[in-house]
Protein backbone atom coordinates (compact mmCIF):
# COMPACT_ATOMS: atom_id res chain seq x y z
CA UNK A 1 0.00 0.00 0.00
CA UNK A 2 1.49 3.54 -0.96
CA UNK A 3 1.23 6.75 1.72
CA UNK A 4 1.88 3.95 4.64
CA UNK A 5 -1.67 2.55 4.39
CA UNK A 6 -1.96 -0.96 4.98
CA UNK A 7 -5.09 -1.26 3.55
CA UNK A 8 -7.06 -1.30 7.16
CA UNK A 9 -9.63 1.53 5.81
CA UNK A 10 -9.72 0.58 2.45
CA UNK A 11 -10.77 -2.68 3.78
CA UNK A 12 -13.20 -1.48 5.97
CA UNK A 13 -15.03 0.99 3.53
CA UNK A 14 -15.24 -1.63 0.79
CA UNK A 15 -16.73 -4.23 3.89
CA UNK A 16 -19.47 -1.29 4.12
CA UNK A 17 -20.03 -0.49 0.78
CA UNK A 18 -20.26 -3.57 -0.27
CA UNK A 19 -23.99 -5.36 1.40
CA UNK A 20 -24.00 -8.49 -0.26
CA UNK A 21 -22.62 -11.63 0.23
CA UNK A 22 -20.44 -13.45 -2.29
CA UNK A 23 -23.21 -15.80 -2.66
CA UNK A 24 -25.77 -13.21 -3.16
CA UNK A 25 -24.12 -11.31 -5.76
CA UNK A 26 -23.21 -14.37 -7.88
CA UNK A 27 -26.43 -15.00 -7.80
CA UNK A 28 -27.77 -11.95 -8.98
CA UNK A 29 -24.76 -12.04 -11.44
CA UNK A 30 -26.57 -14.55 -13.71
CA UNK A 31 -29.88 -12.22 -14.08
CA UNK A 32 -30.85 -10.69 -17.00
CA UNK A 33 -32.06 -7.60 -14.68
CA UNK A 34 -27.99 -7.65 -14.21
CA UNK A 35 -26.53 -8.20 -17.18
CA UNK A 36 -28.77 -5.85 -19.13
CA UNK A 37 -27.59 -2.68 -16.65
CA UNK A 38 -24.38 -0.48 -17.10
CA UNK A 39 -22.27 0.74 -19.51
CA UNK A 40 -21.35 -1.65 -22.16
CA UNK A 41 -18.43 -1.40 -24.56
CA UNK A 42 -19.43 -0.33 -28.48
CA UNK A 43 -18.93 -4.30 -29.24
CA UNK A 44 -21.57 -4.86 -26.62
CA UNK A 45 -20.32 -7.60 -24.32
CA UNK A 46 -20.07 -7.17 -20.86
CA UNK A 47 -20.56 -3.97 -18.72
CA UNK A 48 -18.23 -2.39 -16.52
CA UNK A 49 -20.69 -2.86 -13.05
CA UNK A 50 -20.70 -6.61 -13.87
CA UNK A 51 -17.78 -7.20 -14.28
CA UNK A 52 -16.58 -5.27 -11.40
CA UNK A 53 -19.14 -7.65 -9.28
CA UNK A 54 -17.30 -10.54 -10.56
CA UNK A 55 -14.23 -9.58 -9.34
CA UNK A 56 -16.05 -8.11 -5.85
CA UNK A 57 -17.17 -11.65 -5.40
CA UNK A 58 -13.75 -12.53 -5.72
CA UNK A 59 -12.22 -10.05 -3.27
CA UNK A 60 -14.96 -10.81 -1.05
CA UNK A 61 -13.97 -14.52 -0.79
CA UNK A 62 -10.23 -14.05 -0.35
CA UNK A 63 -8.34 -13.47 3.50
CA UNK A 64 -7.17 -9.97 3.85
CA UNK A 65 -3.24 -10.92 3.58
CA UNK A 66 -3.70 -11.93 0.20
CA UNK A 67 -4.65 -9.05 -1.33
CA UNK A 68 -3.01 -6.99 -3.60
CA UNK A 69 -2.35 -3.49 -4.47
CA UNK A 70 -4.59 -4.03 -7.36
CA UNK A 71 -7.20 -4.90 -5.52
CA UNK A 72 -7.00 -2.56 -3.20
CA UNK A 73 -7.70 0.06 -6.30
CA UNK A 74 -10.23 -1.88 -6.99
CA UNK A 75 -11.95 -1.50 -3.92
CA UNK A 76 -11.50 2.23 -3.45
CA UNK A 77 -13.28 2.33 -7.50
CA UNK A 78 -16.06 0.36 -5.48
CA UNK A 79 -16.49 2.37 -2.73
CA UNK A 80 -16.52 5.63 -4.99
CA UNK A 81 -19.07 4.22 -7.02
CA UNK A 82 -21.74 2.91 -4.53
CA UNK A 83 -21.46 6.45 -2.48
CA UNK A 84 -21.79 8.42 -5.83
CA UNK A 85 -24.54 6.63 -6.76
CA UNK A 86 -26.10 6.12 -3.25
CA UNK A 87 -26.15 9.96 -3.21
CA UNK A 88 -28.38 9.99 -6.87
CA UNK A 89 -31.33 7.94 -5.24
CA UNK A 90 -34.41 8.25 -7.24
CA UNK A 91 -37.50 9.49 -5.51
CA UNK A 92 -40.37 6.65 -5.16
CA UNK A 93 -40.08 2.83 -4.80
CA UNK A 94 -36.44 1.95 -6.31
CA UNK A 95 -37.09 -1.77 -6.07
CA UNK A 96 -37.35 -2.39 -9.92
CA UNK A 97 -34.90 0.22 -11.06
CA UNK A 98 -31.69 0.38 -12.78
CA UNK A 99 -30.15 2.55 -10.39
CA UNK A 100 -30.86 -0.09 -7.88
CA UNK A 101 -29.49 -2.99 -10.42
CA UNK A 102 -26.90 -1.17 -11.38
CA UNK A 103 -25.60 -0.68 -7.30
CA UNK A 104 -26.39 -4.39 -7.04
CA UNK A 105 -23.61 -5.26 -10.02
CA UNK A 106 -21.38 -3.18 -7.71
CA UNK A 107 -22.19 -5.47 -4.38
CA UNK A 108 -24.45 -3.06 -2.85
CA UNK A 109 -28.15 -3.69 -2.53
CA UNK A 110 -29.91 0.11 -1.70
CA UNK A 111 -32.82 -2.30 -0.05
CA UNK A 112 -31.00 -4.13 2.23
């Protein structure tokens, strides 16, 4: 970790971003509410948010002491995203939305 961080609040804001259990999110991985959310490369494929929830439910499943730098970065981009989008909460019931999908590729269920 650079600036003398060893990771300890990283860790801890990803553990709080992030709601949903490595089951739950692989889970909702295989939806189609899932996989038809985010932004998607011009050759279509898959979008950013789900693949950054396959690699959450990765993170999520490995001890602390194994984790690398990379992931670290990774889990700051999660944190950043679920707050950013936390803060753009629709008005009304968000149950069957894609903001809410979209925060659920990312690990975090708004509901929960």
């Amino acid at each position: 970790m650079s600036r003398g961080d060893d990771g300890t609040g990283v860790h801890r804001d990803f553990t709080d971003a992030v709601n949903m259990s490595p089951g739950e999110l692989t889970k909702w991985l295989e939806t189609d509410e899932s996989q038809a959310v985010g932004q998607h490369s011009a050759s279509g494929g898959e979008s950013v948010g789900h693949e950054s929830g396959r690699r959450i439910v990765g993170l999520l499943r490995r001890k602390k002491a194994e984790l690398t730098d990379w992931d670290y970065a990774h889990m700051r981009k999660v944190v950043g995203y679920v707050h950013r989008h936390l803060a753009q909460r629709p008005s009304g019931d968000v149950r069957h939305t894609r903001w809410r999908y979209s925060l659920m590729n990312w690990g975090h269920d708004p509901l929960k």
